[in-house]
N, C-alpha and C. Protein backbone atom coordinates (compact mmCIF):
# COMPACT_ATOMS: atom_id res chain seq x y z
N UNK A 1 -68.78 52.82 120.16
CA UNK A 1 -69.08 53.86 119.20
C UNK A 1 -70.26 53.41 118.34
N UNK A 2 -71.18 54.18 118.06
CA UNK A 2 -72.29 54.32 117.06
C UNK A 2 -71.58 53.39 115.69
N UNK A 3 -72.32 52.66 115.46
CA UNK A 3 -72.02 52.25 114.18
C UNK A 3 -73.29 52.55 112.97
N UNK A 4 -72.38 52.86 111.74
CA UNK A 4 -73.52 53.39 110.91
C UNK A 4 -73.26 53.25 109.52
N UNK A 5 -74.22 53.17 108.71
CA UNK A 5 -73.70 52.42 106.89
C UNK A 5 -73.61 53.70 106.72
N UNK A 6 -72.80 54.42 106.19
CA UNK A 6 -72.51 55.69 105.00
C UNK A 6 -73.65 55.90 104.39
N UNK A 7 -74.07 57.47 104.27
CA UNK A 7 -75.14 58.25 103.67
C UNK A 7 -76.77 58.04 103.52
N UNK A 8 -77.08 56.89 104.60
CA UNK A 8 -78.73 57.17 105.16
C UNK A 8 -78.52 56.17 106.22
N UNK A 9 -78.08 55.42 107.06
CA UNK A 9 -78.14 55.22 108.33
C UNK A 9 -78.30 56.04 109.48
N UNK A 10 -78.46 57.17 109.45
CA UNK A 10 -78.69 58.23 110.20
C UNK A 10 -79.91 59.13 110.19
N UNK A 11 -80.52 58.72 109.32
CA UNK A 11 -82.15 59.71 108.89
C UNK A 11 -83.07 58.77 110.15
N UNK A 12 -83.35 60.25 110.46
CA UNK A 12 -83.89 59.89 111.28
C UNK A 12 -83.68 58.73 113.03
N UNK A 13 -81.87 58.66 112.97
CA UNK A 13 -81.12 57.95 114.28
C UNK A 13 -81.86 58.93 115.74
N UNK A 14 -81.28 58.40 116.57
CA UNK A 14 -81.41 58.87 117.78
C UNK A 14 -80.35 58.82 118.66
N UNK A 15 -78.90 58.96 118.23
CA UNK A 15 -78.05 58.58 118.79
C UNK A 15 -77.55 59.82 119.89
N UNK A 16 -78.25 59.72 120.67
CA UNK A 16 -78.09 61.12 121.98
C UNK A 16 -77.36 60.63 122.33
N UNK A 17 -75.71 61.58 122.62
CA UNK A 17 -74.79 61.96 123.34
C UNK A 17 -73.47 60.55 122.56
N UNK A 18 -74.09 60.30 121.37
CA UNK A 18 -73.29 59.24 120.98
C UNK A 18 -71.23 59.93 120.32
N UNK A 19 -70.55 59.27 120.61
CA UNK A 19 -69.39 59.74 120.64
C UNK A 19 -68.65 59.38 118.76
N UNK A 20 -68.84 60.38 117.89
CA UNK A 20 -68.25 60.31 116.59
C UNK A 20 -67.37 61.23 116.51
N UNK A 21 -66.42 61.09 117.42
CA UNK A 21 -64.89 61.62 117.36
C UNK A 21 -64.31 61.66 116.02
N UNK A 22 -63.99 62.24 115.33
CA UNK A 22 -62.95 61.94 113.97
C UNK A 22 -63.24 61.28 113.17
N UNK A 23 -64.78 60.78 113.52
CA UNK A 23 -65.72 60.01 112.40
C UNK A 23 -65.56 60.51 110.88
N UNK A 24 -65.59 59.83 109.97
CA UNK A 24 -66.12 60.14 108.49
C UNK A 24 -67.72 60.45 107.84
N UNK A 25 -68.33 61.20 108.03
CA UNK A 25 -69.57 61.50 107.97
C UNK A 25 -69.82 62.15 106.84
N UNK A 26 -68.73 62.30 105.99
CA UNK A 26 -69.23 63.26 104.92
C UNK A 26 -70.76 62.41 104.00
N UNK A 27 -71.25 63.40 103.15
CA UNK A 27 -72.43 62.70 102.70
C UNK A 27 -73.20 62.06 103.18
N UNK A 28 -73.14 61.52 104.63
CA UNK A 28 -74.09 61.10 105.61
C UNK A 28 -75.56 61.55 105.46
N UNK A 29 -76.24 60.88 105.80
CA UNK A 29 -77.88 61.85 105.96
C UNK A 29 -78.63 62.09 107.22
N UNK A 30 -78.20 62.75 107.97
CA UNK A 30 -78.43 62.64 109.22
C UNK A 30 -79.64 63.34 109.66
N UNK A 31 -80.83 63.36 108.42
CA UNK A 31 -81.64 64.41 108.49
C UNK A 31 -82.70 63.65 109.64
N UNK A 32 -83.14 64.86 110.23
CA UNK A 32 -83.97 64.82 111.62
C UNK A 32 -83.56 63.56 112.70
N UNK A 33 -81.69 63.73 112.51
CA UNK A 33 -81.11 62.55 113.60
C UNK A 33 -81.68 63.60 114.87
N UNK A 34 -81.39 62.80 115.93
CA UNK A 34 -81.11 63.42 117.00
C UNK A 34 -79.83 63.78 117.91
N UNK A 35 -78.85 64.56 117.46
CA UNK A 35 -77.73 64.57 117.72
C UNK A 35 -77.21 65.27 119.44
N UNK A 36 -78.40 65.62 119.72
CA UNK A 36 -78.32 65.84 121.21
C UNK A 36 -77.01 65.89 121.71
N UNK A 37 -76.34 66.78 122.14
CA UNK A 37 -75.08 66.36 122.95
C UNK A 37 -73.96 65.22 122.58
N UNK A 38 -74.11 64.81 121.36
CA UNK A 38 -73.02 63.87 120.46
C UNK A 38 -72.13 64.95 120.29
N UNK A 39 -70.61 63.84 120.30
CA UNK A 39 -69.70 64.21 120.54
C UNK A 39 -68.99 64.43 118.34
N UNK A 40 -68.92 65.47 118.03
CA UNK A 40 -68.41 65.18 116.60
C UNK A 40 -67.36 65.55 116.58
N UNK A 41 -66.59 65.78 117.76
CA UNK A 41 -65.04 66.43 117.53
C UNK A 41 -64.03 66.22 115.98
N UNK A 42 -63.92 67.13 115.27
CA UNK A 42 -63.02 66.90 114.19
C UNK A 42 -63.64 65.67 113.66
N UNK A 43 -64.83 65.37 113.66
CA UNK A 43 -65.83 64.63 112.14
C UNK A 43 -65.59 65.66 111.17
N UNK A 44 -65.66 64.50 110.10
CA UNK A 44 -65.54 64.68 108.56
C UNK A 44 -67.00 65.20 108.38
N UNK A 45 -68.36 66.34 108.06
CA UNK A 45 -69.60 66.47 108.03
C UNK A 45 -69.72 66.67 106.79
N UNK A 46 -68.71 67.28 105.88
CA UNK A 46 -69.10 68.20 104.54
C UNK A 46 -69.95 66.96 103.60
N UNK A 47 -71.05 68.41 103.12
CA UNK A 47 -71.90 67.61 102.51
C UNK A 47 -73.29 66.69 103.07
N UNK A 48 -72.89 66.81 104.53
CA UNK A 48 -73.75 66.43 105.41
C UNK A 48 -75.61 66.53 105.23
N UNK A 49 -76.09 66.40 105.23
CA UNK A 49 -77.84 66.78 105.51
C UNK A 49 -78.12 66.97 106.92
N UNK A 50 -78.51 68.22 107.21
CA UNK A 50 -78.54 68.45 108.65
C UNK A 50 -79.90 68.82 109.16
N UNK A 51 -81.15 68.56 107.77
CA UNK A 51 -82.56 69.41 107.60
C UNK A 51 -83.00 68.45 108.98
N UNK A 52 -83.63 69.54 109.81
CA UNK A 52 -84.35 69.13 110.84
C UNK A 52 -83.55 68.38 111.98
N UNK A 53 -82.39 68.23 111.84
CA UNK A 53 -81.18 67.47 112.63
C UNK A 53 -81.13 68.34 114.09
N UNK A 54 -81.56 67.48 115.41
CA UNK A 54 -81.59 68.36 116.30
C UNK A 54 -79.58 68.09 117.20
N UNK A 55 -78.96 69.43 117.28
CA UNK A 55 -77.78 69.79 117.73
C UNK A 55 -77.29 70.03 118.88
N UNK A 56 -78.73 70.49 119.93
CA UNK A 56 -78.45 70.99 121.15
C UNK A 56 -77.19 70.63 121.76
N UNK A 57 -76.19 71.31 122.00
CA UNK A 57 -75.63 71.25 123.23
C UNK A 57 -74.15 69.46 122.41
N UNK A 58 -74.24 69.75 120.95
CA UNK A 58 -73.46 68.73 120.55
C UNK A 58 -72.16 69.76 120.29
N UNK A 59 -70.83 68.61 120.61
CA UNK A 59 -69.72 69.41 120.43
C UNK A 59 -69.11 69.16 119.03
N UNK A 60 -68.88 70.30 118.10
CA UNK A 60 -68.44 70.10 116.40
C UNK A 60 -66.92 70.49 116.69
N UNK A 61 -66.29 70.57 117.26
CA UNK A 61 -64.93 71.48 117.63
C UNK A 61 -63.88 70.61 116.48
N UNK A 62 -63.70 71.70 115.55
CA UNK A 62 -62.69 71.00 114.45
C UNK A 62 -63.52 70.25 113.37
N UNK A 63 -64.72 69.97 113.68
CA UNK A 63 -65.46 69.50 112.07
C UNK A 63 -65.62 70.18 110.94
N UNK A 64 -65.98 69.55 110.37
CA UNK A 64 -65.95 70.09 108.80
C UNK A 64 -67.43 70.21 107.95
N UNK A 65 -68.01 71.34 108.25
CA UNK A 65 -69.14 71.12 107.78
C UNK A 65 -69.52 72.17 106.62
N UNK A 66 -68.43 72.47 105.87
CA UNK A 66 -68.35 73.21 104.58
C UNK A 66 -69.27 72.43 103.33
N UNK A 67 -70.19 72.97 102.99
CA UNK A 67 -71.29 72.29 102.37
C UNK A 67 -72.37 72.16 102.83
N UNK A 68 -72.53 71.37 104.14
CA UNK A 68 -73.66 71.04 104.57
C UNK A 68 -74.85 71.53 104.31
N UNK A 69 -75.75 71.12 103.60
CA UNK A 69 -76.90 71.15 103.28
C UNK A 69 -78.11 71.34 104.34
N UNK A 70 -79.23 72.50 104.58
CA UNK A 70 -79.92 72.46 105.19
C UNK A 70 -80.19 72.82 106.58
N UNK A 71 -78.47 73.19 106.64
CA UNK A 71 -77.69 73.61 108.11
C UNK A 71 -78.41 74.85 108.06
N UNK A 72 -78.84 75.30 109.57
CA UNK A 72 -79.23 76.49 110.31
C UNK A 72 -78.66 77.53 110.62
N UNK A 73 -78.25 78.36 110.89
CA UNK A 73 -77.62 79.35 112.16
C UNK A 73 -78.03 79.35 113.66
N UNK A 74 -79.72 78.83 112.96
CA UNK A 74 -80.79 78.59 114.80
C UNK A 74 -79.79 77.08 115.10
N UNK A 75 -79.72 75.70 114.48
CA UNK A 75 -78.80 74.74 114.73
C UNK A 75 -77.34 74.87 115.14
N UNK A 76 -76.89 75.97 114.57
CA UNK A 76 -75.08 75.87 114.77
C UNK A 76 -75.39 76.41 116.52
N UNK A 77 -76.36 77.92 116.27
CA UNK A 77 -76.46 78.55 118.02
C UNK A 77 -76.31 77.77 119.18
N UNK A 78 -77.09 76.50 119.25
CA UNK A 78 -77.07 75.43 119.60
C UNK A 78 -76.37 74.74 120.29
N UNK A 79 -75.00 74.70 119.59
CA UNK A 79 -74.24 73.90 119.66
C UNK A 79 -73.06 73.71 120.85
N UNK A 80 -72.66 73.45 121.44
CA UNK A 80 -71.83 73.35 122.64
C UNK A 80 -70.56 74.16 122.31
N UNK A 81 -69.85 74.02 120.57
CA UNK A 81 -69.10 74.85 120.61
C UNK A 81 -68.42 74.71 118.89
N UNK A 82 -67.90 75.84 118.43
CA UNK A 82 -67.68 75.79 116.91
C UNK A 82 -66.41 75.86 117.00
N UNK A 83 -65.44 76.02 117.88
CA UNK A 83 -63.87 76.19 118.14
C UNK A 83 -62.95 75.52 117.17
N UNK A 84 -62.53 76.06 115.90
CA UNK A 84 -62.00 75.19 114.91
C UNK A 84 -62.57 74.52 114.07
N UNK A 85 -64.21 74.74 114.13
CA UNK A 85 -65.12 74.34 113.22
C UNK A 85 -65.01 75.00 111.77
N UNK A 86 -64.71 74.17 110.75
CA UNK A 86 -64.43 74.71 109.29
C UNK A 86 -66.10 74.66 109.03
N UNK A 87 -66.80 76.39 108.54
CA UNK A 87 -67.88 76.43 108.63
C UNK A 87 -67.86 77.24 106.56
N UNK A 88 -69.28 77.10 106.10
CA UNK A 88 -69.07 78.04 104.93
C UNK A 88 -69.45 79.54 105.51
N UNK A 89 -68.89 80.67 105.16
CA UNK A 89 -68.77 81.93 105.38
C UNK A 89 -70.07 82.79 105.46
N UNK A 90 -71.10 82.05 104.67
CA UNK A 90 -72.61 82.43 104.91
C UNK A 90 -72.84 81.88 106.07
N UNK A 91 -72.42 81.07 107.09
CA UNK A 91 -72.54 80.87 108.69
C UNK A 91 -71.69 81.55 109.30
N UNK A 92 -70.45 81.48 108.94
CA UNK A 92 -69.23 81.85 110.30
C UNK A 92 -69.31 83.83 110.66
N UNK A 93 -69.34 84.37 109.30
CA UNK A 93 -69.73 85.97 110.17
C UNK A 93 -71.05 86.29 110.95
N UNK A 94 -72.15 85.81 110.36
CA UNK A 94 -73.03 86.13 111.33
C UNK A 94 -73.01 85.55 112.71
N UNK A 95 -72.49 84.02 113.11
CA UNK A 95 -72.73 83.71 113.97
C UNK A 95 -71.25 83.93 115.05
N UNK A 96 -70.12 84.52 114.37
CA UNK A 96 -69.24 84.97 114.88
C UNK A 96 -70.16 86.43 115.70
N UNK A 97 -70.56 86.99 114.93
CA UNK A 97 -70.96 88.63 115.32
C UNK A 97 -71.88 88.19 116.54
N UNK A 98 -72.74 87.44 116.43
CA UNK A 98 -74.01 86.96 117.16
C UNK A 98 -74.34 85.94 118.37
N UNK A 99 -72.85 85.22 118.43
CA UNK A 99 -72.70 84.09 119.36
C UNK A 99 -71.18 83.80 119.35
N UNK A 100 -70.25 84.74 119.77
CA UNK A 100 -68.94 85.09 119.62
C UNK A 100 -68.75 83.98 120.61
N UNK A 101 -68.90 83.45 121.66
CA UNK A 101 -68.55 82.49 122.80
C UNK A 101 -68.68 81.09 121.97
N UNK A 102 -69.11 80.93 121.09
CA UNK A 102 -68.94 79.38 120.14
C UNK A 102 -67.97 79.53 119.85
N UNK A 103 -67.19 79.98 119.84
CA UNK A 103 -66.01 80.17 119.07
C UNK A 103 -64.50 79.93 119.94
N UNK A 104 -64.66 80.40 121.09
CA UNK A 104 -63.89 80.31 122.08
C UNK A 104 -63.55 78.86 122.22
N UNK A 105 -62.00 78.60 122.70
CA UNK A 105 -61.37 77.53 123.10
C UNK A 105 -62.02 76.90 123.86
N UNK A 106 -62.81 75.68 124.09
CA UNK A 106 -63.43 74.69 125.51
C UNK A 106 -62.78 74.50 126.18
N UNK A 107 -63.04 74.12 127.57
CA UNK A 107 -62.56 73.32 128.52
C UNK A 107 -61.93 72.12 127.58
N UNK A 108 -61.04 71.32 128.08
CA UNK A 108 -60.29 70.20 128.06
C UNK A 108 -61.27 69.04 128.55
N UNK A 109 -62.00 69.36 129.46
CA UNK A 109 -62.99 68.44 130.08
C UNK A 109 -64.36 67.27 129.48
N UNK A 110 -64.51 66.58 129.21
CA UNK A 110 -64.99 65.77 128.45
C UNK A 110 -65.26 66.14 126.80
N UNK A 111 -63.88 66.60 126.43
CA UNK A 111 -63.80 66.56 124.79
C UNK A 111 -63.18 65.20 124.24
């Protein structure tokens, strides 16, 4: 697993496809990480810095990113999947209305 000091070890990381399962990330700064296909299943994010943070295709299923600072709707679109993702409400209706399949239960398969 990625190891990382709490709230700027991550500015600017590159940790593609790195696995932070149930990680504690709140207040982290993960601004312009590269989160590529990292795994954040049920990470702690709130409060997060997400400015310029690239998401593609990363799984948030069950994180917590109520707060997060700087967060997108173009970033959440992104994302492999929001399924149980605690989101703030200025994200979750539009991108419910707009990308209803984030939302849906995943495969079981490399979560």
């Amino acid at each position: 697993m990625y190891e990382y000091s709490r709230k700027k070890d991550l500015l600017g990381a590159d940790p593609i496809g790195t696995n932070f399962k149930g990680a504690n990330l709140e207040q982290t700064n993960p601004r312009g990480a590269n989160l590529e296909k990292a795994n954040l299943k049920s990470a702690k994010l709130h409060l997060a810095n997400f400015q310029e943070a690239k998401l593609e295709g990363a799984n948030l299923q069950g994180a917590n990113l109520k707060g997060a600072p700087h967060l997108t709707i173009d970033q959440l679109s992104k994302l492999k999947t929001l399924h149980d993702t605690k989101l703030d409400e200025e994200f979750l209706i539009p991108l419910k209305e707009k990308y209803p399949a984030l939302f849906e239960e995943p495969n079981s398969n490399n979560q």
